[in-house]
PDB file of N, CA and C in Angstrom:
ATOM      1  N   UNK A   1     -14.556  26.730 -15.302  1.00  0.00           N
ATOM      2  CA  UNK A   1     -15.361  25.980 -16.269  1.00  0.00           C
ATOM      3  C   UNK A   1     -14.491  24.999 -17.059  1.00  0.00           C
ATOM      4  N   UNK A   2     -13.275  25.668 -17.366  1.00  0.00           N
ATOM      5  CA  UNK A   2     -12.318  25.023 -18.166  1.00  0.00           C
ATOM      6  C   UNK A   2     -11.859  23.447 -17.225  1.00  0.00           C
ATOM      7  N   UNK A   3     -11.762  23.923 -16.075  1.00  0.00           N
ATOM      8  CA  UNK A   3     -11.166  22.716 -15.319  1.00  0.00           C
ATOM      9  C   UNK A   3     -11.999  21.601 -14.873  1.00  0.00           C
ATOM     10  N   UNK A   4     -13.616  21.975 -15.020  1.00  0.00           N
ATOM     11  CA  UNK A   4     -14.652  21.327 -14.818  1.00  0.00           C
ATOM     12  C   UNK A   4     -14.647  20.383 -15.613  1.00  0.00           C
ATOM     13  N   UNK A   5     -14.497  20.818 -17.203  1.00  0.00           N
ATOM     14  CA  UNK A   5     -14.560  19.923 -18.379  1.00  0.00           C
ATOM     15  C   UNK A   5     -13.019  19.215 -18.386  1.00  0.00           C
ATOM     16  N   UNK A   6     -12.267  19.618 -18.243  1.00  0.00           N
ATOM     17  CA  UNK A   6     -10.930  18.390 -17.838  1.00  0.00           C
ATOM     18  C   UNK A   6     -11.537  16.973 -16.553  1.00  0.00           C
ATOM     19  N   UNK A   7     -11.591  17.687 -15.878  1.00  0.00           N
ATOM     20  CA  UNK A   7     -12.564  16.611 -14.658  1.00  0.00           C
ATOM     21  C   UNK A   7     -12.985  15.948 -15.663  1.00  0.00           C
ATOM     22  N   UNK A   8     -14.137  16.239 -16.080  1.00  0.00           N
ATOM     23  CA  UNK A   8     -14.940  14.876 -16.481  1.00  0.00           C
ATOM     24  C   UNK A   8     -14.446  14.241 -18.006  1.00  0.00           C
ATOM     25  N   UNK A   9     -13.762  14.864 -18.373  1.00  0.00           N
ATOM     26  CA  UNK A   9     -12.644  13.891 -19.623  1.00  0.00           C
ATOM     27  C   UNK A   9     -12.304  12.690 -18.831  1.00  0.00           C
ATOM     28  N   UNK A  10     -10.867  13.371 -17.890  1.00  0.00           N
ATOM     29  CA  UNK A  10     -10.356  12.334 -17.171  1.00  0.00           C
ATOM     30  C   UNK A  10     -11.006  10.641 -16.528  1.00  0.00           C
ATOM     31  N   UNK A  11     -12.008  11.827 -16.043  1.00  0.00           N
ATOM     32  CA  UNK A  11     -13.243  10.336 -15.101  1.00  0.00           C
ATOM     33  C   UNK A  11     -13.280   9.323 -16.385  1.00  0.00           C
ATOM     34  N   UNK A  12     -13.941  10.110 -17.573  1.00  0.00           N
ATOM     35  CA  UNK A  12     -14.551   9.284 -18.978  1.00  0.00           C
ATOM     36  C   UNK A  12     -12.981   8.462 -19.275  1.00  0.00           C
ATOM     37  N   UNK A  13     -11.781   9.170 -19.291  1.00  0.00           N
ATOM     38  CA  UNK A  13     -10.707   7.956 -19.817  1.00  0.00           C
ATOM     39  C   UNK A  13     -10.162   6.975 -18.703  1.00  0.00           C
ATOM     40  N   UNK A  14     -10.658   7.694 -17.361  1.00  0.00           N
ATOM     41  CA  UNK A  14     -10.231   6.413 -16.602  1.00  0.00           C
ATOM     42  C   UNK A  14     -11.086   5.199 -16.720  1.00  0.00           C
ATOM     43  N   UNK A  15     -12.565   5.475 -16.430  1.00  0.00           N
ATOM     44  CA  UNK A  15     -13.475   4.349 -16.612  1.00  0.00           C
ATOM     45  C   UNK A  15     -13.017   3.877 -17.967  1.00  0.00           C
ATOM     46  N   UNK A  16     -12.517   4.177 -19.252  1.00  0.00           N
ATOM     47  CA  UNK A  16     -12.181   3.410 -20.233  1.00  0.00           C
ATOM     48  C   UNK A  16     -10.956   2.753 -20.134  1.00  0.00           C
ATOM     49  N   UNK A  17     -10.099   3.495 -19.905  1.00  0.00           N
ATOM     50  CA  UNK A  17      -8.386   2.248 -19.129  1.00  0.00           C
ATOM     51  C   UNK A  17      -8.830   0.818 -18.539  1.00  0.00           C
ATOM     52  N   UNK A  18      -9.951   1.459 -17.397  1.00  0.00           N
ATOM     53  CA  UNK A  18     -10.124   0.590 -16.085  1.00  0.00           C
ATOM     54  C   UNK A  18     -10.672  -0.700 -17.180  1.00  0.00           C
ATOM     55  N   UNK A  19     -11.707  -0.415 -17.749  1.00  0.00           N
ATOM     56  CA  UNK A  19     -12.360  -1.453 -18.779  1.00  0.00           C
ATOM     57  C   UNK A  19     -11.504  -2.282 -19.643  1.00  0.00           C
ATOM     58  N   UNK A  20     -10.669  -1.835 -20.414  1.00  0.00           N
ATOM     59  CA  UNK A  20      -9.672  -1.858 -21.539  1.00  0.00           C
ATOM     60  C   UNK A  20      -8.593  -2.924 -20.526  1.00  0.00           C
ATOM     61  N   UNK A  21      -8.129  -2.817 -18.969  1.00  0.00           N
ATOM     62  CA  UNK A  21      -7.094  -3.337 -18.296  1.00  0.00           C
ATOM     63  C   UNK A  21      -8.243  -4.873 -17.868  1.00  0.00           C
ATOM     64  N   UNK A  22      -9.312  -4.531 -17.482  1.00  0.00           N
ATOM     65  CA  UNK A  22     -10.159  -5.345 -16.762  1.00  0.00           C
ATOM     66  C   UNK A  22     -10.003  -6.765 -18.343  1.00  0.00           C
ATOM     67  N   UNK A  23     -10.279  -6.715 -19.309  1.00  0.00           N
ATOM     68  CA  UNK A  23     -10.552  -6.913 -20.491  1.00  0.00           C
ATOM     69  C   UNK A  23      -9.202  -7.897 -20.643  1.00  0.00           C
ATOM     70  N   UNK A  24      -7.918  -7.136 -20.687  1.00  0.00           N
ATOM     71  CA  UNK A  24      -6.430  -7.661 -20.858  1.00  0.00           C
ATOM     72  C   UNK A  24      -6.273  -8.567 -19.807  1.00  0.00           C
ATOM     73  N   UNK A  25      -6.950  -8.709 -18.351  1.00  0.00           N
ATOM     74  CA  UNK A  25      -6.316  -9.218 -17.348  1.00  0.00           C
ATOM     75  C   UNK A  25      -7.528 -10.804 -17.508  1.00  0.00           C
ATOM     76  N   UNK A  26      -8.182 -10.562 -18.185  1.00  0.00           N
ATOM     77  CA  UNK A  26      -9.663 -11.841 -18.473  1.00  0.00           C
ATOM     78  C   UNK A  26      -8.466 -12.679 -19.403  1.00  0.00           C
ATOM     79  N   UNK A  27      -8.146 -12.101 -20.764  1.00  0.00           N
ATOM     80  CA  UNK A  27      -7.493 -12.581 -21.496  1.00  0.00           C
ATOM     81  C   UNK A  27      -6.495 -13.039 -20.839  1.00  0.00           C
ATOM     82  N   UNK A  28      -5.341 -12.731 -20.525  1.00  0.00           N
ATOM     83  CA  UNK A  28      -4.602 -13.210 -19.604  1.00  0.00           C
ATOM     84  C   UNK A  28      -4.599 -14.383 -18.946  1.00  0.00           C
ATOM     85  N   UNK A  29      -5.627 -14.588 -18.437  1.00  0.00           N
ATOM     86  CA  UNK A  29      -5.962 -15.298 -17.259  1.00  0.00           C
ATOM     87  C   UNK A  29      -6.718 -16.305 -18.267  1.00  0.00           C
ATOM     88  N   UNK A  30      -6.955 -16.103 -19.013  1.00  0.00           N
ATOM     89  CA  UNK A  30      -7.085 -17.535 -20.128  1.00  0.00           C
ATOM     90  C   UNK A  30      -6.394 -18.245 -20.410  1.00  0.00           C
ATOM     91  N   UNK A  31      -5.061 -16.950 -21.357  1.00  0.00           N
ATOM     92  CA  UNK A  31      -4.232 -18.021 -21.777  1.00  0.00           C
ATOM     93  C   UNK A  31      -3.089 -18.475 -20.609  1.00  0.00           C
ATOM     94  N   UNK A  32      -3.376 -18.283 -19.399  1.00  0.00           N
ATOM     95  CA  UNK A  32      -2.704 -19.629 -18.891  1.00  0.00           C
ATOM     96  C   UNK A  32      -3.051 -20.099 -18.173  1.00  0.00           C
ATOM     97  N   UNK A  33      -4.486 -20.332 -18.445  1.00  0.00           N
ATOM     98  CA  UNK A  33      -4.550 -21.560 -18.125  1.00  0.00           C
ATOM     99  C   UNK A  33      -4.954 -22.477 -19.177  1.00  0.00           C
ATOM    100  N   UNK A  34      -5.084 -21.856 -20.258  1.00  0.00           N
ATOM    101  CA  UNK A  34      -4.799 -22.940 -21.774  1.00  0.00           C
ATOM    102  C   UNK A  34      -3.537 -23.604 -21.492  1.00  0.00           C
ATOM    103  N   UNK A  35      -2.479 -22.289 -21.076  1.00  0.00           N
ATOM    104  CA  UNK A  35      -1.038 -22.991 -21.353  1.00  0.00           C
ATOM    105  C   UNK A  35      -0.475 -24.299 -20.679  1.00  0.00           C
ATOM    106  N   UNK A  36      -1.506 -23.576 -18.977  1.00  0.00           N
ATOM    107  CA  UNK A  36      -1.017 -24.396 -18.260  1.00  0.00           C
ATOM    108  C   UNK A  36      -1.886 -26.389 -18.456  1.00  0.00           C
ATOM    109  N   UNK A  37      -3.482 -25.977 -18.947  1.00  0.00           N
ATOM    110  CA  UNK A  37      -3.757 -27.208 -19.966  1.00  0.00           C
ATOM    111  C   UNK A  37      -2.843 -27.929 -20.480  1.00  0.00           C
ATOM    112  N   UNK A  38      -2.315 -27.096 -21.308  1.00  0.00           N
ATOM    113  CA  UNK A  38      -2.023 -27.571 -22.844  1.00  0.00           C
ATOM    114  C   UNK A  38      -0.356 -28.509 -22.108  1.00  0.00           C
ATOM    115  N   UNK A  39      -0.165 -28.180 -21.259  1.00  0.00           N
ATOM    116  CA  UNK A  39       1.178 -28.912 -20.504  1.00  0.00           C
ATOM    117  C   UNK A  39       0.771 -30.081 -19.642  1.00  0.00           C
ATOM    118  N   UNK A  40      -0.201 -30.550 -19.246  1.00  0.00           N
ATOM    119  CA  UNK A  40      -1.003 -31.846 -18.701  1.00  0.00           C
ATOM    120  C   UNK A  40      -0.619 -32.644 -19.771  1.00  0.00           C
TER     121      UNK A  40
END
C-alpha cells in the first residue's frame, strides 16, 4: 500500500518537472531569439 502511494507521488512530481522544464525551454527559446534579434 505504502509503495502504491510512492508510485503515484512520483508520477504527480514527474508530470510537474516535465511542465516546469517544458515552461524553461519556451522561455529559452525566446530569449534567443530576442538576442539573436536584438544583434540584426
Amino acid at each position: 500500500m505504502v509503495l502504491e502511494n510512492k508510485k503515484e507521488r512520483n508520477d504527480v512530481f514527474t508530470k510537474f518537472k516535465v511542465k516546469i522544464i517544458g515552461k524553461l525551454n519556451i522561455i529559452s527559446i525566446e530569449t534567443k531569439i530576442n538576442y539573436f534579434l536584438s544583434k540584426l
